[in-house]
C-alpha atoms as a PDB file:
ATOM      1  CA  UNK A   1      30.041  14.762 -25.292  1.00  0.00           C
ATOM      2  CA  UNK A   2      26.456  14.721 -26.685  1.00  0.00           C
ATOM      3  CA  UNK A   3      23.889  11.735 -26.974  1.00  0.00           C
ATOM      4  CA  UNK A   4      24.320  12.292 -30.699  1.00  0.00           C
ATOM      5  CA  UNK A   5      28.465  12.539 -31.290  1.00  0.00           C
ATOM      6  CA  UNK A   6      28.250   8.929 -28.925  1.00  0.00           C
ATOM      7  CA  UNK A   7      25.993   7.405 -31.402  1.00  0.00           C
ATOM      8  CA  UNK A   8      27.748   9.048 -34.443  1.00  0.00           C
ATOM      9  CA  UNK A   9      30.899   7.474 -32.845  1.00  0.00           C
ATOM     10  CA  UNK A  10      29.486   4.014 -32.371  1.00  0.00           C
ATOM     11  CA  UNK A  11      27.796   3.980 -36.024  1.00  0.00           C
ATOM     12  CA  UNK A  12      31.614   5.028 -37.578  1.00  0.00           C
ATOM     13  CA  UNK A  13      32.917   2.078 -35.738  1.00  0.00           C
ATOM     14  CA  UNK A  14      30.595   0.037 -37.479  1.00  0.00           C
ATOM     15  CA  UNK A  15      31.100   1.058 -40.537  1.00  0.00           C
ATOM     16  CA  UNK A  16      34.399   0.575 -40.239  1.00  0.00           C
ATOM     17  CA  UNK A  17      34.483  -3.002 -39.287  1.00  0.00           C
ATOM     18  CA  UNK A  18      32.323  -3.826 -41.975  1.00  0.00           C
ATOM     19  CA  UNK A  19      34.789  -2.471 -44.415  1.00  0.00           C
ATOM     20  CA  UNK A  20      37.858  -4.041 -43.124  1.00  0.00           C
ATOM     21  CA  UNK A  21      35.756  -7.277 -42.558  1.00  0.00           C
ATOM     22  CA  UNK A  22      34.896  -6.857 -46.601  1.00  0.00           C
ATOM     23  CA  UNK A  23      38.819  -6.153 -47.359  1.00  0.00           C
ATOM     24  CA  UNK A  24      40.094  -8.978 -45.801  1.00  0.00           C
ATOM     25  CA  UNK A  25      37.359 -11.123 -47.271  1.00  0.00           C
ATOM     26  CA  UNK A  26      38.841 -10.040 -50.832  1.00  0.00           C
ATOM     27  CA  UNK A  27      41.875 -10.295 -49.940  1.00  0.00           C
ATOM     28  CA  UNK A  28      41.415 -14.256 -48.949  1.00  0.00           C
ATOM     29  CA  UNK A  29      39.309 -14.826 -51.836  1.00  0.00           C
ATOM     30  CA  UNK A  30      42.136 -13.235 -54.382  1.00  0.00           C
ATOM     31  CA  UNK A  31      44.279 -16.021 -53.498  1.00  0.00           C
ATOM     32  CA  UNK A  32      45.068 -18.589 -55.742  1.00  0.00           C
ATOM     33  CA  UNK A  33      43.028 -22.323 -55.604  1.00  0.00           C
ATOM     34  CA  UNK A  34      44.122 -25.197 -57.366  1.00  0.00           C
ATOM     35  CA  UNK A  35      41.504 -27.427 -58.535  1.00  0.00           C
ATOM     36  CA  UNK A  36      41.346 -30.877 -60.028  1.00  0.00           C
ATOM     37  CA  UNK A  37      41.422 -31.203 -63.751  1.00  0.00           C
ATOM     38  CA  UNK A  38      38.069 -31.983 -65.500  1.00  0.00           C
ATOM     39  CA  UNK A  39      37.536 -35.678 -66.815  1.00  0.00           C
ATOM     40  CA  UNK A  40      34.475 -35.799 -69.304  1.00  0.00           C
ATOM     41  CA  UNK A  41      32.437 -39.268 -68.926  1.00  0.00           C
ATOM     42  CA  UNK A  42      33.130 -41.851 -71.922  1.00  0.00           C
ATOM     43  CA  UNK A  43      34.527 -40.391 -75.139  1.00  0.00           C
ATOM     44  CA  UNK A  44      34.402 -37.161 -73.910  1.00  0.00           C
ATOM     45  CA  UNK A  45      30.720 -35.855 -74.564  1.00  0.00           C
ATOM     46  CA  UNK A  46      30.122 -33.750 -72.203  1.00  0.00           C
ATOM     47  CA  UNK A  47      27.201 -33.313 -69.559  1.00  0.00           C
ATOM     48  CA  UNK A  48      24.555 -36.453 -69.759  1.00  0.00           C
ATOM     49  CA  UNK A  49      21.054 -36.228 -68.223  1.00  0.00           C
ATOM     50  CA  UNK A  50      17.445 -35.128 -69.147  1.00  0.00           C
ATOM     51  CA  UNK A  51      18.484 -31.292 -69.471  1.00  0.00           C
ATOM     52  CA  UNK A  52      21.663 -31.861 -71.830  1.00  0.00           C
ATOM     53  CA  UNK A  53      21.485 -35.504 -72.850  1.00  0.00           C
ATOM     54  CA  UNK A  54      24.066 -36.890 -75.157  1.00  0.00           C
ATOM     55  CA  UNK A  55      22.167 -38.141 -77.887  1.00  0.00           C
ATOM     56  CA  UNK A  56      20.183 -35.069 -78.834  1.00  0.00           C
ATOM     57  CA  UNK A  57      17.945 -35.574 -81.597  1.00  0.00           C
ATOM     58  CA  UNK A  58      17.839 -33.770 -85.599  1.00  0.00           C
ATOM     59  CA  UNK A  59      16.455 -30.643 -85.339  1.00  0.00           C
ATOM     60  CA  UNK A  60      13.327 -30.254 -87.253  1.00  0.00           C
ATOM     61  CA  UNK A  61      13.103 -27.685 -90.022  1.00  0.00           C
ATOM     62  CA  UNK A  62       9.789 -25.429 -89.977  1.00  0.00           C
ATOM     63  CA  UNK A  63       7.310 -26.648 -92.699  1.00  0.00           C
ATOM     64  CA  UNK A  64       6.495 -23.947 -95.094  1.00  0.00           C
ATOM     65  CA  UNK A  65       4.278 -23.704 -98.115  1.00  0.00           C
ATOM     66  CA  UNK A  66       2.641 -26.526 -99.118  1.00  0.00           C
ATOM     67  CA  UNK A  67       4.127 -28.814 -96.248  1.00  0.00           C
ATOM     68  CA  UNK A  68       2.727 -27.141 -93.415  1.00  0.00           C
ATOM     69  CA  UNK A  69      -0.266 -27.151 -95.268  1.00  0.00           C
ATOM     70  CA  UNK A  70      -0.454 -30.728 -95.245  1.00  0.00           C
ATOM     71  CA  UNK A  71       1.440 -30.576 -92.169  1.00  0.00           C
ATOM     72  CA  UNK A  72      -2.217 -28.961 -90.654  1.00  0.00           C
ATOM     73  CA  UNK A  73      -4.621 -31.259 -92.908  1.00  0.00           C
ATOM     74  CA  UNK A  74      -2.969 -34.618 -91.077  1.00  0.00           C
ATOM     75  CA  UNK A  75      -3.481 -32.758 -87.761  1.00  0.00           C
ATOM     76  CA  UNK A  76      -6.898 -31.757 -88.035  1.00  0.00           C
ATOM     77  CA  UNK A  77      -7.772 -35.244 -89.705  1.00  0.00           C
ATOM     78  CA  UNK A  78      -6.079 -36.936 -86.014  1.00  0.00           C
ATOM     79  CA  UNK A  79      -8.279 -34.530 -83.924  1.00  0.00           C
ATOM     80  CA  UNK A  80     -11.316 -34.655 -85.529  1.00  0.00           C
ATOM     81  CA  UNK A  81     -11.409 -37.829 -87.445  1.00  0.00           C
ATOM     82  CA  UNK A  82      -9.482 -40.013 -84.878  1.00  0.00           C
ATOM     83  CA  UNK A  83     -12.119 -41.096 -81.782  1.00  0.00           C
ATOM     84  CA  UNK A  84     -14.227 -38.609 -82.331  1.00  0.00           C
ATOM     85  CA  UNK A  85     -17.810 -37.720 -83.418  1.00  0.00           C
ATOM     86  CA  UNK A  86     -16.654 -37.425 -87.148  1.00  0.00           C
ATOM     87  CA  UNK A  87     -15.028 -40.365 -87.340  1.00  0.00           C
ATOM     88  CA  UNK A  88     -16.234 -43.025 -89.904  1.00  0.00           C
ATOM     89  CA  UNK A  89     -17.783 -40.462 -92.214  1.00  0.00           C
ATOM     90  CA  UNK A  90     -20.191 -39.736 -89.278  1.00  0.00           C
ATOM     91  CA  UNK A  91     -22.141 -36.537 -89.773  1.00  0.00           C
ATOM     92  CA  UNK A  92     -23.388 -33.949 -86.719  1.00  0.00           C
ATOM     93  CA  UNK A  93     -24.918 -31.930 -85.383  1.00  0.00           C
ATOM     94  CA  UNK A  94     -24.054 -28.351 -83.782  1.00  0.00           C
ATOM     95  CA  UNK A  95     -25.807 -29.295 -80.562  1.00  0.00           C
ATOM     96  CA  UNK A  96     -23.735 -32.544 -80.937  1.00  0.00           C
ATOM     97  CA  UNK A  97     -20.333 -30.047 -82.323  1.00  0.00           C
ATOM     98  CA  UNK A  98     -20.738 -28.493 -78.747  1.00  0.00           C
ATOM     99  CA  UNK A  99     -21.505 -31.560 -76.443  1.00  0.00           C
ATOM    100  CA  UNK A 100     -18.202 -33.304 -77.756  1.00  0.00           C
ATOM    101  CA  UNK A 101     -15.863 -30.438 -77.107  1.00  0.00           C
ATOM    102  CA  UNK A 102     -15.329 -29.237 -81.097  1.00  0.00           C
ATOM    103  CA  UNK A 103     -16.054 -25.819 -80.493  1.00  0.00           C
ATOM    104  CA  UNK A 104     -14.111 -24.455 -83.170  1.00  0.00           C
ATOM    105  CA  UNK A 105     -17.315 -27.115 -85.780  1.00  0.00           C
ATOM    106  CA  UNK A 106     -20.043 -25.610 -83.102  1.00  0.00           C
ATOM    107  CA  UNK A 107     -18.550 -22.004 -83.405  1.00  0.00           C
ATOM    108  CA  UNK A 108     -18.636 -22.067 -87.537  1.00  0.00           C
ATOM    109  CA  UNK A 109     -21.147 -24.273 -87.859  1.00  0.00           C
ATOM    110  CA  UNK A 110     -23.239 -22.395 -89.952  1.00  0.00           C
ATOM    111  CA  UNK A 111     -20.254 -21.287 -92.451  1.00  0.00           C
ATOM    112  CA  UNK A 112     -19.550 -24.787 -92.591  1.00  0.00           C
ATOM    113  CA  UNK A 113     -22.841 -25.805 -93.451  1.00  0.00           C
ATOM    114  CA  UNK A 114     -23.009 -24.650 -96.605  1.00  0.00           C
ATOM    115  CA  UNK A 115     -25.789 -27.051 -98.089  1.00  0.00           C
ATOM    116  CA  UNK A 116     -28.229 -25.852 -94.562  1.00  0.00           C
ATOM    117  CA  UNK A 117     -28.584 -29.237 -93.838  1.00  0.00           C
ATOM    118  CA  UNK A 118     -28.054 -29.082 -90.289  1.00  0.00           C
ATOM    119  CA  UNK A 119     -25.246 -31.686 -90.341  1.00  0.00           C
ATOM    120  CA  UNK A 120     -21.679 -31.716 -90.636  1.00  0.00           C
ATOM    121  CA  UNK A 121     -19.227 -34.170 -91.518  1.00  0.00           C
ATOM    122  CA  UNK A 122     -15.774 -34.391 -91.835  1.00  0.00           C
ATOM    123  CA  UNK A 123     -15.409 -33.352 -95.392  1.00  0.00           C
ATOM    124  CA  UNK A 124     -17.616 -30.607 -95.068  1.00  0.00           C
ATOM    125  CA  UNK A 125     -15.297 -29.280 -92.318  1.00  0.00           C
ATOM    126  CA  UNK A 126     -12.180 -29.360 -94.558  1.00  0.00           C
ATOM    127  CA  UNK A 127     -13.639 -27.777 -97.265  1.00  0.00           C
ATOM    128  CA  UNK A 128     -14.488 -24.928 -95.112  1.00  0.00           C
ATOM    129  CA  UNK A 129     -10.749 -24.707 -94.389  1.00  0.00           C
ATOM    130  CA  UNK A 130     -10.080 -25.009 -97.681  1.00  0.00           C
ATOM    131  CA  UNK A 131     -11.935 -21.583 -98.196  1.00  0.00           C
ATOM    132  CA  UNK A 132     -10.600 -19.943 -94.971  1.00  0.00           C
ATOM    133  CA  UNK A 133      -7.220 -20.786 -96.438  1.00  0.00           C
ATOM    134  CA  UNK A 134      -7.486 -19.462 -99.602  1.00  0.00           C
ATOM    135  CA  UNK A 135      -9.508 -16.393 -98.690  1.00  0.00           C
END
């Protein structure tokens, strides 16, 4: 017998254990289990915990129109108006835009700046969204 029908031999033997191996595997697992009925925790409510918590809060509708408009004004007015260097009807500069992180004031500065002063203030900076809006 050649060195090749041994190993062909020996690799069909193999083979063949793994597939009665798998067969009786399936054939265990086809069985049958009983398991215990399922008791849901107080007044039935299902699965508690940060991932499916029981008291799931109102889903919030997307603002539209005029809402998310105002929606964005109230936003802006907490970021820029809130601790920062436009609050208190304080006016800046775009040296001052960049140095407190309002890149967005420093970026447009001279759109917003419509007067060339070279200060902005709060107001100035929603009228400039204003005109981006309705543009």
């Amino acid at each position: 017998m050649s060195k090749f029908d041994m190993q062909w031999r020996r690799m069909a033997r193999v083979v063949l254990s793994a597939v009665v191996g798998v067969a009786a595997t399936h054939a265990q697992a086809s069985q049958t289990q009983a398991v215990a009925p399922v008791t849901l925790p107080e007044g039935g409510r299902g699965v508690d915990g940060p991932f499916f918590p029981a008291n799931r809060p109102a889903p919030v509708a997307p603002s539209k129109g005029t809402q998310l408009q105002q929606e964005a004004q109230r936003r802006v007015d907490a970021q820029l108006g809130g601790r920062s260097a436009l609050s208190n009807n304080a006016s800046i500069t775009k040296s001052q835009a960049q140095s407190n992180g309002l890149g967005y004031i420093a970026e447009h500065f001279d759109q917003i700046d419509s007067a060339h002063t070279g200060r902005v203030s709060l107001s100035d900076v929603r009228k400039y969204l204003q005109q981006q809006k309705s543009q």
